[in-house]
C-alpha atoms as a PDB file:
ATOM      1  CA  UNK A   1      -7.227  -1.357  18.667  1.00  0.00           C
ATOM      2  CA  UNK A   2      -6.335   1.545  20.665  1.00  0.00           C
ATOM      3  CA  UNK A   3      -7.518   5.127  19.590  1.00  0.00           C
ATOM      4  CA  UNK A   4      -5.057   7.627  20.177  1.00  0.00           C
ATOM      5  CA  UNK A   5      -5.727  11.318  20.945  1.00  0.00           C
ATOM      6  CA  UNK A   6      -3.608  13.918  19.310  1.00  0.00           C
ATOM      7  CA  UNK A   7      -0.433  14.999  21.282  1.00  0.00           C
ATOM      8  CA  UNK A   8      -0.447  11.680  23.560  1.00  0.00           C
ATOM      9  CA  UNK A   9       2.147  10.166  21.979  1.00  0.00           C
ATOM     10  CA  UNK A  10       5.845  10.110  22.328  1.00  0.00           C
ATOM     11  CA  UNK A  11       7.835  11.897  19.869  1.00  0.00           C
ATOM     12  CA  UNK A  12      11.210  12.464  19.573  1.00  0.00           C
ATOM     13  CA  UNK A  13      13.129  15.931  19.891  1.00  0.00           C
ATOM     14  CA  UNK A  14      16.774  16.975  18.573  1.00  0.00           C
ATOM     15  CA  UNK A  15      18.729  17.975  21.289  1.00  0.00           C
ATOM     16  CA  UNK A  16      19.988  20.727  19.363  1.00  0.00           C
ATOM     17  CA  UNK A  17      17.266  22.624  17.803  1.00  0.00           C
ATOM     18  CA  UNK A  18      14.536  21.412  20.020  1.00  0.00           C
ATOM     19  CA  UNK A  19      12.194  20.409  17.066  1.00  0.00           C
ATOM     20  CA  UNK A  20      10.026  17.653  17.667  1.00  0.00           C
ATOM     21  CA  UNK A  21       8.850  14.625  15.532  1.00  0.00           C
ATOM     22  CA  UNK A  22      10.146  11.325  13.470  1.00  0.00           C
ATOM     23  CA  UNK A  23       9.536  12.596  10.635  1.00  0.00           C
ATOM     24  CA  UNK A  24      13.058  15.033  11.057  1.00  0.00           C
ATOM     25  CA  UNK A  25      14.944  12.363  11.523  1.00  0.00           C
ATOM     26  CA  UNK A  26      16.565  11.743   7.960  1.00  0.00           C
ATOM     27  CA  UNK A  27      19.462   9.553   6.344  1.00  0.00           C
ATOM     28  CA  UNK A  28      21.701   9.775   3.898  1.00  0.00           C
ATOM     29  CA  UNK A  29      23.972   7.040   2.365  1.00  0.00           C
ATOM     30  CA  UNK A  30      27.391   7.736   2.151  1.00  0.00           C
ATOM     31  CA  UNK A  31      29.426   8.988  -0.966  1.00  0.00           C
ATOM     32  CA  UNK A  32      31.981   6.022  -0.340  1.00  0.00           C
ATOM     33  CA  UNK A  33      30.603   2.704  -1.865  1.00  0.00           C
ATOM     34  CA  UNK A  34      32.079  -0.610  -1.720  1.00  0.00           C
ATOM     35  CA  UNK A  35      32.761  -2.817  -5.082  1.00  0.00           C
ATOM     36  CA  UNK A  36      28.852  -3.444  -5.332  1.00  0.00           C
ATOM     37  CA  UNK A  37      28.264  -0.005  -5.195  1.00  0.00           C
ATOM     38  CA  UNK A  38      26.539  -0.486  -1.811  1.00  0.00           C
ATOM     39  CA  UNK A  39      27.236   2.739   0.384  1.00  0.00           C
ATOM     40  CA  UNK A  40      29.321   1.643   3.281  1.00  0.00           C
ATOM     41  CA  UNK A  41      26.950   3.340   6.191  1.00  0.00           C
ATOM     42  CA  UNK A  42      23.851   5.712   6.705  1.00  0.00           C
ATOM     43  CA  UNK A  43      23.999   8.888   8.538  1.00  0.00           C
ATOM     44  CA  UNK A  44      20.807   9.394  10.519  1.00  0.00           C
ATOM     45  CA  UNK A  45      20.426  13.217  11.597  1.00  0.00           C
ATOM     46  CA  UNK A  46      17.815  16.365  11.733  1.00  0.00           C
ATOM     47  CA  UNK A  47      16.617  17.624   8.898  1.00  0.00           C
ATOM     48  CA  UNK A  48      16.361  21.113  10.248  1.00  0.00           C
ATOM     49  CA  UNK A  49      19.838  21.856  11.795  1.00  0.00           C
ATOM     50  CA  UNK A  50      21.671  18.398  10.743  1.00  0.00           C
ATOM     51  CA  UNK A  51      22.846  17.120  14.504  1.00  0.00           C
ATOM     52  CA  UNK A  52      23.574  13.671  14.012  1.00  0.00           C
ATOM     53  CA  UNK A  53      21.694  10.995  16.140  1.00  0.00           C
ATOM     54  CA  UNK A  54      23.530   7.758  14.693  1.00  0.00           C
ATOM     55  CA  UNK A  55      25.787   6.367  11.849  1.00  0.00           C
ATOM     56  CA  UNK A  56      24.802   2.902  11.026  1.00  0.00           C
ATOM     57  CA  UNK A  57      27.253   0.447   8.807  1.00  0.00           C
ATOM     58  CA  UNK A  58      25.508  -1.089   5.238  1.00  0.00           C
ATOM     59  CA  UNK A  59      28.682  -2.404   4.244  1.00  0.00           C
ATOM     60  CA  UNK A  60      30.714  -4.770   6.551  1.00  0.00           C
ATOM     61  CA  UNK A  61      34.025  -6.756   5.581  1.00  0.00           C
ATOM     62  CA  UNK A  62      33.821 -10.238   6.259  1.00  0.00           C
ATOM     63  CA  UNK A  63      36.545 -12.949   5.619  1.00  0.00           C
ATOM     64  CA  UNK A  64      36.482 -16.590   4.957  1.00  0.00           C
ATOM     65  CA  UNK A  65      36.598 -18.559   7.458  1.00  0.00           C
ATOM     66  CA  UNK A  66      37.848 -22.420   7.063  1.00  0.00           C
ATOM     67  CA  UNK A  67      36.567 -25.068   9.488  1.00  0.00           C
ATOM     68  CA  UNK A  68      40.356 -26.383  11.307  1.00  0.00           C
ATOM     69  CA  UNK A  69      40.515 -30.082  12.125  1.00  0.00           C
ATOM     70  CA  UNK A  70      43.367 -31.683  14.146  1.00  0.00           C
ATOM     71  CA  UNK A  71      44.308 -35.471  13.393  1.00  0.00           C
ATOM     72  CA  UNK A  72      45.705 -37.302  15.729  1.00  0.00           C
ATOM     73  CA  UNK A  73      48.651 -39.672  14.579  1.00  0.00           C
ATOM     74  CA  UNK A  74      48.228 -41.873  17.274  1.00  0.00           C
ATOM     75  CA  UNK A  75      45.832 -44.685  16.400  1.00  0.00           C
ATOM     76  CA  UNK A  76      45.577 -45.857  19.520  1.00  0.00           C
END
């Protein structure tokens, strides 16, 4: 275990407002939701003055894929 002093560590700051700490950094799901009602991505951004660090996707679209085997006709 390490003991940490107060101020020592690293904390983040918005590059906007200057304001420093995780605890600003915030997300919110998106309004538009796919058939499951699962949001289709997060917006992660200050809490203070709202710049936006990331947008991260929940939902992704995915299609079946089918395994594709060749024959041969030649029985050799």
């Amino acid at each position: 275990m390490t003991s940490e002093t107060p101020g020592t560590r690293a904390e983040p700051r918005c590059p906007t407002c200057d304001i420093v700490g995780i605890e600003h950094f915030v997300t919110r799901e998106s309004v538009e939701v796919s058939k499951s009602r699962d949001p289709w991505f997060v917006v992660v951004h200050c809490d203070q003055c709202g710049h936006v660090y990331n947008v991260l996707a929940k939902h992704v679209f995915t299609q079946a894929t089918t395994p594709h085997f060749v024959i041969s006709k030649d029985n050799t």
